[in-house]
PDB file of N, CA and C in Angstrom:
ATOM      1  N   UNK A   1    -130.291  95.232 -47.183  1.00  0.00           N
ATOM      2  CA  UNK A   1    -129.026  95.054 -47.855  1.00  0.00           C
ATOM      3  C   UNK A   1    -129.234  94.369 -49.189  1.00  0.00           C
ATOM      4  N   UNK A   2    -128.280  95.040 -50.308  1.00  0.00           N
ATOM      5  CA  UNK A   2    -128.542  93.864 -51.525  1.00  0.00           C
ATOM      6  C   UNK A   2    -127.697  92.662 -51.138  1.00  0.00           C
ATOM      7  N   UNK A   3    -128.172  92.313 -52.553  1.00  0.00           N
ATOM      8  CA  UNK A   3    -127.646  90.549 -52.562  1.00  0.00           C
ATOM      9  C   UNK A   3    -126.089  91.086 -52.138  1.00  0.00           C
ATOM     10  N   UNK A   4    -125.532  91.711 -53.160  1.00  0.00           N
ATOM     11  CA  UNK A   4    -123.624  92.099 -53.089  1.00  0.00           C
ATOM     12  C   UNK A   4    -123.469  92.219 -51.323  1.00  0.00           C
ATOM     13  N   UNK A   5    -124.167  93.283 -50.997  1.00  0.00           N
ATOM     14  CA  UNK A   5    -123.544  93.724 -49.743  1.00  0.00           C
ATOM     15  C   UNK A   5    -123.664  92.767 -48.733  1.00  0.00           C
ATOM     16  N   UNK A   6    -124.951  91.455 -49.158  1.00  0.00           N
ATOM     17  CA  UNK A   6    -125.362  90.375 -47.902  1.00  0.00           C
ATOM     18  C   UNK A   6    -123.849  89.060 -47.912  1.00  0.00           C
ATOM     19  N   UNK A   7    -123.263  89.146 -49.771  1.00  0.00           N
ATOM     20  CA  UNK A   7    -122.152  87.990 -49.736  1.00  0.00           C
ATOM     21  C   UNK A   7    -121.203  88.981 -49.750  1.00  0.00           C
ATOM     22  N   UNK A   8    -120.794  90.096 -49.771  1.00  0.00           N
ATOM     23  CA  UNK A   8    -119.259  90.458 -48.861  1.00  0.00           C
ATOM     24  C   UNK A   8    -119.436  90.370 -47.737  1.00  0.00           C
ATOM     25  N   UNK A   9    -120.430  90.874 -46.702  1.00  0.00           N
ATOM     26  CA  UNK A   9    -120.562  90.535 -45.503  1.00  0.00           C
ATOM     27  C   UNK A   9    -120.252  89.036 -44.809  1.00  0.00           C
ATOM     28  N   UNK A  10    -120.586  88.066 -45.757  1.00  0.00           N
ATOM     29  CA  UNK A  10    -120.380  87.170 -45.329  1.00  0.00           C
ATOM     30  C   UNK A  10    -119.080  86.264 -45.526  1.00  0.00           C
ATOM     31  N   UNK A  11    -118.852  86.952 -47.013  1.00  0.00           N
ATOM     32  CA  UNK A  11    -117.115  86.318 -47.010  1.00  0.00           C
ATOM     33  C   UNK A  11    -116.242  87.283 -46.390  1.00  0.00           C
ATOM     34  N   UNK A  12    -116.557  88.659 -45.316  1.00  0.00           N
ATOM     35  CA  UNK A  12    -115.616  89.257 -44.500  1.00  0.00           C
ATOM     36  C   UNK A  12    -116.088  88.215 -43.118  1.00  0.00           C
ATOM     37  N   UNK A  13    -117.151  87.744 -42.876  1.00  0.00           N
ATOM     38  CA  UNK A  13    -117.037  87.106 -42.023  1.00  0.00           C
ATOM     39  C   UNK A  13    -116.484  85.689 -41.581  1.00  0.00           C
ATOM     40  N   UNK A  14    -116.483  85.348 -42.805  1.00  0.00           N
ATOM     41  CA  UNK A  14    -115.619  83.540 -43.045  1.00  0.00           C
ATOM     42  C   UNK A  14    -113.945  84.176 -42.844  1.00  0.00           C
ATOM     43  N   UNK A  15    -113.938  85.419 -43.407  1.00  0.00           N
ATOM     44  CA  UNK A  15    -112.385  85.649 -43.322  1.00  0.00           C
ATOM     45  C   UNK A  15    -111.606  85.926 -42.122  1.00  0.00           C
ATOM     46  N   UNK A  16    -112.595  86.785 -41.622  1.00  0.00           N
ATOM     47  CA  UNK A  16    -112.470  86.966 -39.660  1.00  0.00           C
ATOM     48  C   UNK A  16    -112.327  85.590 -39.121  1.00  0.00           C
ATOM     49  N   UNK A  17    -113.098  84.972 -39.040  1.00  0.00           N
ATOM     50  CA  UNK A  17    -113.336  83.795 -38.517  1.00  0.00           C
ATOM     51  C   UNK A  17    -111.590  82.614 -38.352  1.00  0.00           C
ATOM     52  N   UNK A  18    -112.065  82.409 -39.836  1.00  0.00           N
ATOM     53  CA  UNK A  18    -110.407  82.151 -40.640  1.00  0.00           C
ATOM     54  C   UNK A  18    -109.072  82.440 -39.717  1.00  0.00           C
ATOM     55  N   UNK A  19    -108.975  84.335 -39.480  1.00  0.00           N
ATOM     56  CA  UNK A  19    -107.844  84.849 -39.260  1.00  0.00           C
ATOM     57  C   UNK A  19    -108.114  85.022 -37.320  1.00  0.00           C
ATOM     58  N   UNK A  20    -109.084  84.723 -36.946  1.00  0.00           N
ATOM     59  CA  UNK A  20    -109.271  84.126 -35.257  1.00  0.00           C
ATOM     60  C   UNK A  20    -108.831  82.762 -35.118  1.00  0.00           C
ATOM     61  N   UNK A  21    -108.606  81.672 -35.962  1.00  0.00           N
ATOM     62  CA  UNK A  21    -108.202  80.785 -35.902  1.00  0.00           C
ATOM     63  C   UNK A  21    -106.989  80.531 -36.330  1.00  0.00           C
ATOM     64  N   UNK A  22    -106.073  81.184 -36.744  1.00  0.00           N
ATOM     65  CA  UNK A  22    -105.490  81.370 -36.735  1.00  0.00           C
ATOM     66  C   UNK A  22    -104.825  82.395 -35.406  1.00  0.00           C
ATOM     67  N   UNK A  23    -104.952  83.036 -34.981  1.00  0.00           N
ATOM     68  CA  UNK A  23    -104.430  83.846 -33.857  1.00  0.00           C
ATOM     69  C   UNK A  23    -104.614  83.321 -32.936  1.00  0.00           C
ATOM     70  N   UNK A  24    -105.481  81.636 -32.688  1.00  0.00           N
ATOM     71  CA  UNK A  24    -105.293  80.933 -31.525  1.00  0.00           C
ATOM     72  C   UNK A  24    -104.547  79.874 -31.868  1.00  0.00           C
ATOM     73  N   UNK A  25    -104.559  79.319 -32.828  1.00  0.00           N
ATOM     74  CA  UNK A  25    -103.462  78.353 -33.387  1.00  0.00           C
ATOM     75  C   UNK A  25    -101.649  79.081 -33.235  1.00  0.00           C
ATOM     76  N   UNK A  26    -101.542  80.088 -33.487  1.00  0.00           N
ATOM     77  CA  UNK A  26    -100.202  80.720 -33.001  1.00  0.00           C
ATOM     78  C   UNK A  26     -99.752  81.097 -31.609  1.00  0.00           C
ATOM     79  N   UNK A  27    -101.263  81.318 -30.994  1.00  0.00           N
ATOM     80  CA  UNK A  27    -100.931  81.723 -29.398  1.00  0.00           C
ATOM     81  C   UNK A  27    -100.869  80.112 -29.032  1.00  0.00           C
ATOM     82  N   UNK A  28    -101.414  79.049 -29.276  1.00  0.00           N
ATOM     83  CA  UNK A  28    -100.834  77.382 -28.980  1.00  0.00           C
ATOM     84  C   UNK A  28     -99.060  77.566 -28.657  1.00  0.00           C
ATOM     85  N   UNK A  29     -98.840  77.746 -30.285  1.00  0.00           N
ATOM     86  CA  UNK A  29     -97.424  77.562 -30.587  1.00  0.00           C
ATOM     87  C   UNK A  29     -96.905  78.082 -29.865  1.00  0.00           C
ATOM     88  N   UNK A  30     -97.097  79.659 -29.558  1.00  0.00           N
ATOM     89  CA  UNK A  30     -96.196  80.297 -28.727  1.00  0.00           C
ATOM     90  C   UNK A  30     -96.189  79.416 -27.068  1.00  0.00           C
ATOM     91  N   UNK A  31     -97.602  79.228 -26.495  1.00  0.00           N
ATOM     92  CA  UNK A  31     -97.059  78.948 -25.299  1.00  0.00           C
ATOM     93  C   UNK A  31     -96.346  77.369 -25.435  1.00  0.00           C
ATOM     94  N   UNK A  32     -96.486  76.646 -26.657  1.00  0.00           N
ATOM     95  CA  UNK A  32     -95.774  75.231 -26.364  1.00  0.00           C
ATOM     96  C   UNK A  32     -94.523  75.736 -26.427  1.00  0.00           C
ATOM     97  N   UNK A  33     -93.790  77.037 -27.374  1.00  0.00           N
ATOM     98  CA  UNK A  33     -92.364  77.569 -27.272  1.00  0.00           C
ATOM     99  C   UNK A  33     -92.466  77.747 -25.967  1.00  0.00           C
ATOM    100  N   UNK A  34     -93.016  78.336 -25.500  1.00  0.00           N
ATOM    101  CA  UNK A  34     -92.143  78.881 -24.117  1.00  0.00           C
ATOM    102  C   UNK A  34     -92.077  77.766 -23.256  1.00  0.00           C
ATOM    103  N   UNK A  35     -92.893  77.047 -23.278  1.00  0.00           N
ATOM    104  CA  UNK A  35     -92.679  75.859 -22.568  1.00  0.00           C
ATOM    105  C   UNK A  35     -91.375  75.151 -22.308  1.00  0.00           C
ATOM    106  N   UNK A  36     -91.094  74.545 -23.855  1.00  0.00           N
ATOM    107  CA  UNK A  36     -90.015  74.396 -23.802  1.00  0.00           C
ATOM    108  C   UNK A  36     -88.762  75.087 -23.803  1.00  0.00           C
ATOM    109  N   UNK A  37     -88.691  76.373 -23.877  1.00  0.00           N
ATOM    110  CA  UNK A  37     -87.652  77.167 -23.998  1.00  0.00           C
ATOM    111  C   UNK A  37     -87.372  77.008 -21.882  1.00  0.00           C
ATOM    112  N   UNK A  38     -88.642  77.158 -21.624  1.00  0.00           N
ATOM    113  CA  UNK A  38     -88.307  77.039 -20.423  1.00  0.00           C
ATOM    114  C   UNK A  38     -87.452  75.688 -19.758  1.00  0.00           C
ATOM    115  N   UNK A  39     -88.085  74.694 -20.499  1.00  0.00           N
ATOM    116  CA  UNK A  39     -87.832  73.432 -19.608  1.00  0.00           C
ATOM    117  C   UNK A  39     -85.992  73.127 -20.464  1.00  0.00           C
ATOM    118  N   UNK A  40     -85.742  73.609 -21.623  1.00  0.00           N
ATOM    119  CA  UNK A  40     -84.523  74.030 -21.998  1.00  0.00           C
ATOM    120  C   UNK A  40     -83.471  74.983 -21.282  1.00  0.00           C
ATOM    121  N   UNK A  41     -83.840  75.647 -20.664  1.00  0.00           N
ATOM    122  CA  UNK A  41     -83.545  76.848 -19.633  1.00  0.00           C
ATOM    123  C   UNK A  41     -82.643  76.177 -18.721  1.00  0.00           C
ATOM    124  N   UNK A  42     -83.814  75.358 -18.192  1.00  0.00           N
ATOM    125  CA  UNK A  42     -83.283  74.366 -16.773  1.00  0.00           C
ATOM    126  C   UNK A  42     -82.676  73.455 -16.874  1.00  0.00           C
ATOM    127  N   UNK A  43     -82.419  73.076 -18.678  1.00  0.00           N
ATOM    128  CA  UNK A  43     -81.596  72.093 -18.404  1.00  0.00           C
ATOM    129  C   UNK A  43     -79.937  72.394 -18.695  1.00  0.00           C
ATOM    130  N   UNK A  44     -80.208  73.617 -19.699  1.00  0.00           N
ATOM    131  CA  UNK A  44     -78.670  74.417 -19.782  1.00  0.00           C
ATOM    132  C   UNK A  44     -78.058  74.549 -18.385  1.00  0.00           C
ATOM    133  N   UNK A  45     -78.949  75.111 -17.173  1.00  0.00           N
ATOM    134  CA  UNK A  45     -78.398  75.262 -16.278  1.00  0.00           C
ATOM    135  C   UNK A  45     -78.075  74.539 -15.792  1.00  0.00           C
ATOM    136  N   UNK A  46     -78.857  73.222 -15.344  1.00  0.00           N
ATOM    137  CA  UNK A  46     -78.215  72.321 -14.793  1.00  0.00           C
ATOM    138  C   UNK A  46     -76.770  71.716 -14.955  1.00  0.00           C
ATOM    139  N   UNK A  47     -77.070  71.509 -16.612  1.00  0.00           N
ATOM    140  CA  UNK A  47     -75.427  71.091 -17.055  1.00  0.00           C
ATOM    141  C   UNK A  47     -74.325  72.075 -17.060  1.00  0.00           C
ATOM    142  N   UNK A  48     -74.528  73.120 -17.114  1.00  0.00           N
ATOM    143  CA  UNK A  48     -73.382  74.552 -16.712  1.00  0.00           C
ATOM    144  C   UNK A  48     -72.895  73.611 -14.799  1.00  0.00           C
ATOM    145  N   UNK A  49     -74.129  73.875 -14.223  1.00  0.00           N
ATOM    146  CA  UNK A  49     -73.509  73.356 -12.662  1.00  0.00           C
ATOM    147  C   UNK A  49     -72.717  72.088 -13.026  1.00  0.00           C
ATOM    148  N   UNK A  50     -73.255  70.870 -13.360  1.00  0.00           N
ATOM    149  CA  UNK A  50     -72.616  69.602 -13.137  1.00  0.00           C
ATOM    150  C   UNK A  50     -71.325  69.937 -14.314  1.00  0.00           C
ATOM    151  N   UNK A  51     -71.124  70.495 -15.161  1.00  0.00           N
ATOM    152  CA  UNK A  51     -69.678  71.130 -15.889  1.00  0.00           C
ATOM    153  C   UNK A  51     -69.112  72.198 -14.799  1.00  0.00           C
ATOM    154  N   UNK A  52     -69.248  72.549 -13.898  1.00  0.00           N
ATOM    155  CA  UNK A  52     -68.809  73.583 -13.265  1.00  0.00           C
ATOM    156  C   UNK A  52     -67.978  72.216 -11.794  1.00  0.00           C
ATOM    157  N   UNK A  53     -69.046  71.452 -11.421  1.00  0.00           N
ATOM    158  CA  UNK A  53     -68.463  70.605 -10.247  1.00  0.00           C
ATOM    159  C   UNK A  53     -67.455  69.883 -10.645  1.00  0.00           C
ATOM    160  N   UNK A  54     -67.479  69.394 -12.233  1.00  0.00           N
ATOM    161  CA  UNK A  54     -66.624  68.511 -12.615  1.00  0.00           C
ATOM    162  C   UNK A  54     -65.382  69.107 -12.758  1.00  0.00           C
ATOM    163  N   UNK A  55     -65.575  70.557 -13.443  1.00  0.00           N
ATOM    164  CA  UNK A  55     -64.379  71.118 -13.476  1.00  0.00           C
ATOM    165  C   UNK A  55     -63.517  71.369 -12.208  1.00  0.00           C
ATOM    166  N   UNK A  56     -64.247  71.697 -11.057  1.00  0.00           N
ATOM    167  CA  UNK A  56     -63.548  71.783  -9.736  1.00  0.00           C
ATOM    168  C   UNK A  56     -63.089  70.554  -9.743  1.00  0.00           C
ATOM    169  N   UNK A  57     -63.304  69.396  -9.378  1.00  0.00           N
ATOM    170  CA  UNK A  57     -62.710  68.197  -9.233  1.00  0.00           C
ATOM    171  C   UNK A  57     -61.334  67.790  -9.880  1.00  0.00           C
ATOM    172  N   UNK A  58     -61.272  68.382 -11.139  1.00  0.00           N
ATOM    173  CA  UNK A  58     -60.549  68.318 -11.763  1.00  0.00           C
ATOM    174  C   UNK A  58     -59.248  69.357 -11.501  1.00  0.00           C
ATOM    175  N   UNK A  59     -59.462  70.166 -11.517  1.00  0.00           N
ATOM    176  CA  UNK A  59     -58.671  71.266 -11.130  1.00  0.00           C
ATOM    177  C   UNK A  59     -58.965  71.985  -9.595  1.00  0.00           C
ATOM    178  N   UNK A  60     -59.038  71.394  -8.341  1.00  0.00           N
ATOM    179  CA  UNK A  60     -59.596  72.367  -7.464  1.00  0.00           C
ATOM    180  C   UNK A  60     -59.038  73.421  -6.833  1.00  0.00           C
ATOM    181  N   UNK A  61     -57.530  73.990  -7.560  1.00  0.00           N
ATOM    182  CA  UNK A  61     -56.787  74.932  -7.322  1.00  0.00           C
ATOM    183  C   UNK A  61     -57.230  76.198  -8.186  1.00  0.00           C
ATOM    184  N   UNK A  62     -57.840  76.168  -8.892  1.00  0.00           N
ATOM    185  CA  UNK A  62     -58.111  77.099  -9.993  1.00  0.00           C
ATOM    186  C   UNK A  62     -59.434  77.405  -9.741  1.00  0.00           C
ATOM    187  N   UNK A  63     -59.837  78.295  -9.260  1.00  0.00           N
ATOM    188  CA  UNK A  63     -61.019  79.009  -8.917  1.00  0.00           C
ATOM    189  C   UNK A  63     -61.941  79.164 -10.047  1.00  0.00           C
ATOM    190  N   UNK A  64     -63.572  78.950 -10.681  1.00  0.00           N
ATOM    191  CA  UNK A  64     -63.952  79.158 -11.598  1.00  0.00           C
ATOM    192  C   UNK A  64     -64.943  80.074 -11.748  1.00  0.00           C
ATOM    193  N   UNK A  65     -64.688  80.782 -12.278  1.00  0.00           N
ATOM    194  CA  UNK A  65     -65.325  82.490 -12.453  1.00  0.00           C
ATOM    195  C   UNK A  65     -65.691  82.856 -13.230  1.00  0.00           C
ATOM    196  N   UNK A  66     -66.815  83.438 -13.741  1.00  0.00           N
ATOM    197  CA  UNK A  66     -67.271  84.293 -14.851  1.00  0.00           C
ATOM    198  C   UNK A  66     -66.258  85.037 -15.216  1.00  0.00           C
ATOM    199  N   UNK A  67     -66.292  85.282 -16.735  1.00  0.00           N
ATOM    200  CA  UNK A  67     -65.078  86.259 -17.408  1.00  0.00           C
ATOM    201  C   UNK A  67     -65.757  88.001 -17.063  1.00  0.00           C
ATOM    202  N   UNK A  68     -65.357  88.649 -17.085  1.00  0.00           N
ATOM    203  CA  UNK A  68     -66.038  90.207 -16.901  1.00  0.00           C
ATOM    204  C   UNK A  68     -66.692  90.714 -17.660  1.00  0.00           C
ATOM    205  N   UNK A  69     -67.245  90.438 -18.294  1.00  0.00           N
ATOM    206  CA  UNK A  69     -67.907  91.063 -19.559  1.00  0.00           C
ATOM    207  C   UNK A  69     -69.514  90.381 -18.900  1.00  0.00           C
ATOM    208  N   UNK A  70     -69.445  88.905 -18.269  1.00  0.00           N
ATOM    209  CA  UNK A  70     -70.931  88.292 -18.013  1.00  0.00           C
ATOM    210  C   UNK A  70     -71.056  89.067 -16.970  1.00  0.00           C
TER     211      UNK A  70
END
């Protein structure tokens, strides 16, 4: 190989390198998102229930139901 073809080779390889570190630095991010999207998940739900008990208490003549469209 000449000199040219030995330093593109090698600055395509710093660049690979580069853009692998990057594609594990984003797969991080993603699973710390889901993480929390998850542990966010569980907590929407929770508070939907304890807003759902409170509302019975409050009203326990009035039945509480999803609208039709959910």
């Amino acid at each position: 190989m000449a000199k040219n073809d030995t330093d593109r080779l090698d600055e395509l390889e710093i660049i690979v390198a580069h853009q692998a570190r990057t594609v594990e630095d984003l797969n991080e991010a993603v699973i710390r998102q889901d993480r929390e999207i998850r542990r966010l998940e569980k907590l929407v739900e929770a508070l939907v229930e304890r807003f759902q008990a409170v509302e019975e208490q409050v009203s326990p003549d009035v039945p509480v139901t999803k609208p039709p469209h959910w």
